[in-house]
Protein backbone atom coordinates (compact mmCIF):
# COMPACT_ATOMS: atom_id res chain seq x y z
CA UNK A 1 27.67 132.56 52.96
CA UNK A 2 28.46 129.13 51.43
CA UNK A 3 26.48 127.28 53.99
CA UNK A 4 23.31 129.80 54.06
CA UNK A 5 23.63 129.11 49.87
CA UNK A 6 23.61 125.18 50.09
CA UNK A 7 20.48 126.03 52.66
CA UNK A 8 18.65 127.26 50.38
CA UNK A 9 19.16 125.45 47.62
CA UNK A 10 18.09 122.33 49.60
CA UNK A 11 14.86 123.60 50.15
CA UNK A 12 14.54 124.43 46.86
CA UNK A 13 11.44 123.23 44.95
CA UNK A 14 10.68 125.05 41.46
CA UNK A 15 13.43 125.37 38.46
CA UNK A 16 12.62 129.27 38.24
CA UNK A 17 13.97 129.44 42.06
CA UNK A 18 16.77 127.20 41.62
CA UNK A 19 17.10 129.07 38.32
CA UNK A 20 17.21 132.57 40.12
CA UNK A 21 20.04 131.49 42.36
CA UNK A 22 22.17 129.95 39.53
CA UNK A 23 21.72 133.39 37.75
CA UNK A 24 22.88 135.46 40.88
CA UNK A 25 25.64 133.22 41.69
CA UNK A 26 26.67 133.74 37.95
CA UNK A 27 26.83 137.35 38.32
CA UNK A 28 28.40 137.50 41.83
CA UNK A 29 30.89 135.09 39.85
CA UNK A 30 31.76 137.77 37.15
CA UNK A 31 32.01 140.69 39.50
CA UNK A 32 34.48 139.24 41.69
CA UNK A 33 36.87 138.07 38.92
CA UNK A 34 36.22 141.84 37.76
CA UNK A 35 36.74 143.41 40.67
CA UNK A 36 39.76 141.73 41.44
CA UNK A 37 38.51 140.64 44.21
CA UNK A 38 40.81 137.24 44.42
CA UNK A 39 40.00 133.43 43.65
CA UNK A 40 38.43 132.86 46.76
CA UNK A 41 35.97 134.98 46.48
CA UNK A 42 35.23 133.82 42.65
CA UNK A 43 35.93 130.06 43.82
CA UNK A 44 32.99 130.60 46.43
CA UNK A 45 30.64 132.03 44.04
CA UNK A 46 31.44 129.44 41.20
CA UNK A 47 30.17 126.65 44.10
CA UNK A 48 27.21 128.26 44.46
CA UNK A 49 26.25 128.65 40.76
CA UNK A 50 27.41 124.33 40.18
CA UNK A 51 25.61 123.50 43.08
CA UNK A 52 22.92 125.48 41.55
CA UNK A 53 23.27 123.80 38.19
CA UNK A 54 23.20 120.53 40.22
CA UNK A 55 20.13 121.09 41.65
CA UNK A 56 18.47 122.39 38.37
CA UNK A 57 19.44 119.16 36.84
CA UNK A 58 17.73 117.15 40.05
CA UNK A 59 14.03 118.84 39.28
CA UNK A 60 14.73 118.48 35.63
CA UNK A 61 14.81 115.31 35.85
CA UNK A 62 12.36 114.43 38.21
CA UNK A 63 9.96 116.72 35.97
CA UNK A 64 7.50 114.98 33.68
CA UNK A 65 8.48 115.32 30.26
CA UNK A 66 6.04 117.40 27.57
CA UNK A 67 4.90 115.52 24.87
CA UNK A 68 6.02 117.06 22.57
CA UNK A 69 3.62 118.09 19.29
CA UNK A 70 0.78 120.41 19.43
CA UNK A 71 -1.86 119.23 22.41
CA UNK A 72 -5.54 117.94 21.41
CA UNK A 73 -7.90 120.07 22.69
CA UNK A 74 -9.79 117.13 24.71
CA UNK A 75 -6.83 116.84 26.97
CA UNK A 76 -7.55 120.38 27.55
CA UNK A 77 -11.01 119.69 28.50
CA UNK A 78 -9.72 116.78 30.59
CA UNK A 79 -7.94 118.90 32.88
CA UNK A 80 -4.54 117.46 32.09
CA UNK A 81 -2.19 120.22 32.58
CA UNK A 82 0.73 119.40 29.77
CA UNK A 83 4.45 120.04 31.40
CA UNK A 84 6.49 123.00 30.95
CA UNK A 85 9.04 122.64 28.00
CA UNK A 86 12.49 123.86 28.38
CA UNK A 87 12.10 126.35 26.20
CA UNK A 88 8.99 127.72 28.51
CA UNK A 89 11.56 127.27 31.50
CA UNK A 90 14.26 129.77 29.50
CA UNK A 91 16.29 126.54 29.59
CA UNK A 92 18.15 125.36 26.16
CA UNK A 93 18.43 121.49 25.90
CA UNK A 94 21.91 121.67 25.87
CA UNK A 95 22.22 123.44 29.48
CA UNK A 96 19.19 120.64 30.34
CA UNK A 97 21.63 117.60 29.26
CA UNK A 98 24.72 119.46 31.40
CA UNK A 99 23.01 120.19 34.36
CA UNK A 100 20.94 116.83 34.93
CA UNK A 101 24.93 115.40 34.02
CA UNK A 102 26.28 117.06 36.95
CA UNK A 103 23.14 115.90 38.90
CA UNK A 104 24.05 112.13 38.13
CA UNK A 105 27.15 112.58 39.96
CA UNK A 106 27.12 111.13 43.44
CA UNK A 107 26.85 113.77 46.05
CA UNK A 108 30.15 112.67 47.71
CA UNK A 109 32.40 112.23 44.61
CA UNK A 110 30.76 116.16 43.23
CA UNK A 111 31.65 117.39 47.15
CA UNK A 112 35.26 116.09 46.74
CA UNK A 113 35.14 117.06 42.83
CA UNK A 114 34.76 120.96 43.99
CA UNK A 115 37.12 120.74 47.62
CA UNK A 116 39.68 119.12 45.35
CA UNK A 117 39.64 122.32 42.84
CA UNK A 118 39.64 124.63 46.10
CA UNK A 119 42.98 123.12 47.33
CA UNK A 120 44.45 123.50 44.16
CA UNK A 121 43.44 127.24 43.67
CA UNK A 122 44.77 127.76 46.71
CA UNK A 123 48.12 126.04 45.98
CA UNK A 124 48.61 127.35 43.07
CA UNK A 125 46.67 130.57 42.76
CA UNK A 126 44.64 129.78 39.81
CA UNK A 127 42.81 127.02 39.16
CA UNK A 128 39.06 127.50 38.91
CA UNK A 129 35.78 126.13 39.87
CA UNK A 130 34.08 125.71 36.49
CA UNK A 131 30.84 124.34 34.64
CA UNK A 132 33.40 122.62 32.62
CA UNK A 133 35.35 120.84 34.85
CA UNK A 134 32.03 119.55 36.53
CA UNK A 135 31.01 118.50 33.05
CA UNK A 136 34.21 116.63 32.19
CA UNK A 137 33.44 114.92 36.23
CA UNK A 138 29.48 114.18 34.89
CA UNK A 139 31.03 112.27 31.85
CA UNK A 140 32.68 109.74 34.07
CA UNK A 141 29.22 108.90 35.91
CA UNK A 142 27.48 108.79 32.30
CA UNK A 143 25.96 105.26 31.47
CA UNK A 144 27.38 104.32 28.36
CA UNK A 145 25.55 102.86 25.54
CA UNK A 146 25.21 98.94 24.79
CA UNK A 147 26.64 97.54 21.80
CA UNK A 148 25.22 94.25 20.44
């Protein structure tokens, strides 16, 4: 199931898919820690809603970034087609700022990042794949701010 997830997330293309599985993965998340179902089972859902997240933050920030302010009507005419804003997307700006976090991550240390958690859920019996922990990963990969 994991691998048919990451499939489809690579291929991918529009926030409002990527968005879709995030919001499925979410659910299938809270059902199995519900349903008692064990951490596995939660663990492997949890994956599939960061990698989601990860992926969200990828086309967010590849997206071209609205203006802002209201749109003068001879752009309209031009046939410039303004981008989507977040709030058009369903997307607040602090889930934007989390998920194209996680996204700056390199591949390889996020991979590790969620196979590390997995071993220790397993070892222990409770430790969780969580938005947060990727979050508190993304700050590590953040570029920090120049002082003069």
């Amino acid at each position: 199931r994991l691998e048919t997830a990451r499939q489809l997330l690579a291929e991918v293309r529009s926030v409002d898919d990527a968005r879709a599985i995030r919001d499925v993965a979410e659910a299938a998340r809270i059902y199995a820690r519900q349903a008692r179902l064990g951490l596995e089972a939660q663990n492997d859902a949890a994956e599939i809603k960061l990698r989601a997240e990860r992926k969200l933050g990828e086309l967010l920030a590849e997206q071209e970034k609205h203006p802002g302010g209201t749109i003068n009507r001879s752009q309209a005419a031009t046939g410039w087609n303004k981008p989507a804003r977040l709030h058009d997307l369903g997307i607040s700006k602090s889930q934007s700022s989390r998920w194209q976090a996680i996204a700056a991550v390199p591949e390889h240390v996020f991979d590790r990042h969620l196979a590390d958690v997995r071993e220790q859920g397993r070892r222990d019996g409770t430790t969780e794949l969580t938005s947060a922990g990727a979050i508190l990963l993304a700050r590590q990969y953040r570029p920090h701010a120049r002082t003069l």
